[in-house]
Protein backbone atom coordinates (compact mmCIF):
# COMPACT_ATOMS: atom_id res chain seq x y z
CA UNK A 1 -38.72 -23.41 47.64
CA UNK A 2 -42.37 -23.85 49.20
CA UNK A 3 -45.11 -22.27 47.36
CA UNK A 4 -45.68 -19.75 50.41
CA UNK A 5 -41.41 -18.34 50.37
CA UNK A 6 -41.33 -18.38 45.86
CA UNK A 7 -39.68 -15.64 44.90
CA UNK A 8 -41.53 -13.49 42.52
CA UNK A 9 -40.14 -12.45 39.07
CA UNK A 10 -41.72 -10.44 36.33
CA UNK A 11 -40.11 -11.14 33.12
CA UNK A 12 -40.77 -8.03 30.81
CA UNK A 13 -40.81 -9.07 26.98
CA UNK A 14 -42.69 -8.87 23.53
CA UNK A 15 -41.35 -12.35 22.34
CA UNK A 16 -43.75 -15.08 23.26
CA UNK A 17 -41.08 -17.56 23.13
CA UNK A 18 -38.11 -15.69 24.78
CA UNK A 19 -40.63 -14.83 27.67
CA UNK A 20 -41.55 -19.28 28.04
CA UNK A 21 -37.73 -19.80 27.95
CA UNK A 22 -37.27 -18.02 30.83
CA UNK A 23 -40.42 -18.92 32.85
CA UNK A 24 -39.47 -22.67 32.13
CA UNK A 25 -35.58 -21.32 33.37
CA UNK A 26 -37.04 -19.71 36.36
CA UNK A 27 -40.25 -21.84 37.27
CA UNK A 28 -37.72 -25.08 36.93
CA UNK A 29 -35.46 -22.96 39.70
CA UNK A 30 -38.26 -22.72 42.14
CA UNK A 31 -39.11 -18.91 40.91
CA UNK A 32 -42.95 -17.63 40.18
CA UNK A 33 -43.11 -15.91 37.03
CA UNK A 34 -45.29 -13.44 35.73
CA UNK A 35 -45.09 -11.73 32.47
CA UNK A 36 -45.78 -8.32 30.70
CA UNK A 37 -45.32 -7.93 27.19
CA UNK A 38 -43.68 -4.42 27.21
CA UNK A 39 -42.76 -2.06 29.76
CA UNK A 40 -45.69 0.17 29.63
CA UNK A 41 -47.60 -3.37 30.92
CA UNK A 42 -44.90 -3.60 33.28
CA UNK A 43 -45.05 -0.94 35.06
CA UNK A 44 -48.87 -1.76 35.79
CA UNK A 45 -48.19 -4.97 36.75
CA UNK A 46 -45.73 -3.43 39.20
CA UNK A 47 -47.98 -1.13 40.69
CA UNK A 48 -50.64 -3.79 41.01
CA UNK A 49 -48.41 -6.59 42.57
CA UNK A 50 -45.52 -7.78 44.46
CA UNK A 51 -42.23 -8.45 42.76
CA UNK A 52 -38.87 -9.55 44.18
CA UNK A 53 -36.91 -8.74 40.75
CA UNK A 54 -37.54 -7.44 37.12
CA UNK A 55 -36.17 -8.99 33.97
CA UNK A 56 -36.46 -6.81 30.94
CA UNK A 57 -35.52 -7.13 27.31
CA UNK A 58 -34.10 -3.27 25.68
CA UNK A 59 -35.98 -3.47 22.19
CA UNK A 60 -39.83 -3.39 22.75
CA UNK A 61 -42.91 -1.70 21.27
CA UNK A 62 -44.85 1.26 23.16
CA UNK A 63 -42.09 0.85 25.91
CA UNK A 64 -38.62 -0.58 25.58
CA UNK A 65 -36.76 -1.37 28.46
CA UNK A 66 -34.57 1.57 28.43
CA UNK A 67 -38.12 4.08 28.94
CA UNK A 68 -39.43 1.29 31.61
CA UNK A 69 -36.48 1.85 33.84
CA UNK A 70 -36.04 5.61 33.73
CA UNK A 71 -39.85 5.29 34.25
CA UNK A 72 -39.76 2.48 37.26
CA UNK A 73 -36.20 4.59 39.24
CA UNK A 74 -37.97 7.77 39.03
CA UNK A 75 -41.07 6.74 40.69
CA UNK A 76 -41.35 7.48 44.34
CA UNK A 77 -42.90 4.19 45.08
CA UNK A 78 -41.39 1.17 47.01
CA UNK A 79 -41.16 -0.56 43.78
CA UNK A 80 -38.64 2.58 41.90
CA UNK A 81 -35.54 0.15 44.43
CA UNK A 82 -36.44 -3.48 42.78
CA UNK A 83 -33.65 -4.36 41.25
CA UNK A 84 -33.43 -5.20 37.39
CA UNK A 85 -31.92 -7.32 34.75
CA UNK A 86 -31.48 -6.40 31.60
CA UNK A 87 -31.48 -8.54 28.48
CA UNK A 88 -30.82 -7.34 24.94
CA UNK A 89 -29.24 -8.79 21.69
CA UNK A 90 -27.49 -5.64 22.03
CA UNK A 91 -23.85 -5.87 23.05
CA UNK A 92 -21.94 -2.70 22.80
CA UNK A 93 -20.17 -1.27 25.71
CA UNK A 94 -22.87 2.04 24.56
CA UNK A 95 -25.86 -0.64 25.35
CA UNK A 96 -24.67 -1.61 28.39
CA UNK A 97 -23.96 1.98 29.39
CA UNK A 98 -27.45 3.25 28.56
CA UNK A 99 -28.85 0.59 30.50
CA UNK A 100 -26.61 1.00 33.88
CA UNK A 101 -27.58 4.69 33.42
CA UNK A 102 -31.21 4.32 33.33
CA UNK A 103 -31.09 2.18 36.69
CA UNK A 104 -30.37 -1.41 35.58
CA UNK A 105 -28.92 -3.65 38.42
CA UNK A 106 -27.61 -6.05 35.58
CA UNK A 107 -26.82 -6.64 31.89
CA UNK A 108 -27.08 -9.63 30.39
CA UNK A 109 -26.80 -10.42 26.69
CA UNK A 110 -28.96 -12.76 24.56
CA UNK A 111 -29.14 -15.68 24.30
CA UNK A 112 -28.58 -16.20 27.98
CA UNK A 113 -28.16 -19.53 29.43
CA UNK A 114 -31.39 -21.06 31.35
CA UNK A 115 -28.62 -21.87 34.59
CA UNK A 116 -27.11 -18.27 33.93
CA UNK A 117 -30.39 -17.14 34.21
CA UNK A 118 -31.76 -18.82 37.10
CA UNK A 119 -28.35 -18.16 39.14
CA UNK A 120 -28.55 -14.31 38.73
CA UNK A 121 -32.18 -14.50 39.69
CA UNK A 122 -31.28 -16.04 42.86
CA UNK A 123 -28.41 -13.59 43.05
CA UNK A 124 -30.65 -11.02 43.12
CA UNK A 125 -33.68 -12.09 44.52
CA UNK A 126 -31.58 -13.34 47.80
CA UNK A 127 -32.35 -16.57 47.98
CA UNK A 128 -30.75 -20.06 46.62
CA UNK A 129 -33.97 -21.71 45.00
């Protein structure tokens, strides 16, 4: 992928090191990568830039991911239809549930794979980087 046709992603997580896993995952994939380090930041990035897809963790401070994407669907902005992964330690079929109801595209649990990754970004983002 040329720098001009990158797909954006915003990866949406308090843990320094989960959030450099992925940008290494995604950057490595041909991806631009911004992050935020809850939702609350998130959802200003969103508003202040463009995005192709959102990657957010559940379990945050001031806004967990849950919050961010009844916040993001109920918006009646352009960005309220970018489609979002979710990531969480959290497994149960309850998790996954809460997450599908809020608006998530996708649920994916921790730890997540840097090629599992990369593949459902291009899944999503429509492209094969």
């Amino acid at each position: 992928m040329t720098d001009a046709v990158k797909k954006r992603i915003l990866v949406i997580d308090d843990a320094a090191l989960v959030r450099r896993y992925y940008r290494t995952a995604l950057e490595a994939h041909g991806f631009a990568v911004e992050e935020a380090l809850n939702g609350l930041e998130g959802l200003e990035k969103l508003l202040l830039q463009s995005f192709d897809l959102v990657i957010v963790d559940v379990n945050m401070p001031q806004m967990d991911g849950i919050t961010f994407l009844k916040a993001l669907r109920s918006k009646e902005l352009t960005v309220a239809s970018l489609p979002v992964l979710v990531t969480s330690t959290e497994a149960g079929p309850q998790d996954m549930a809460a997450a599908r109801s809020a608006g998530a595209n996708y649920y994916l649990v921790k730890p997540i794979k840097q090629e599992t990754l990369a593949e459902y970004a291009a899944i999503f983002c429509g492209s094969r980087p």
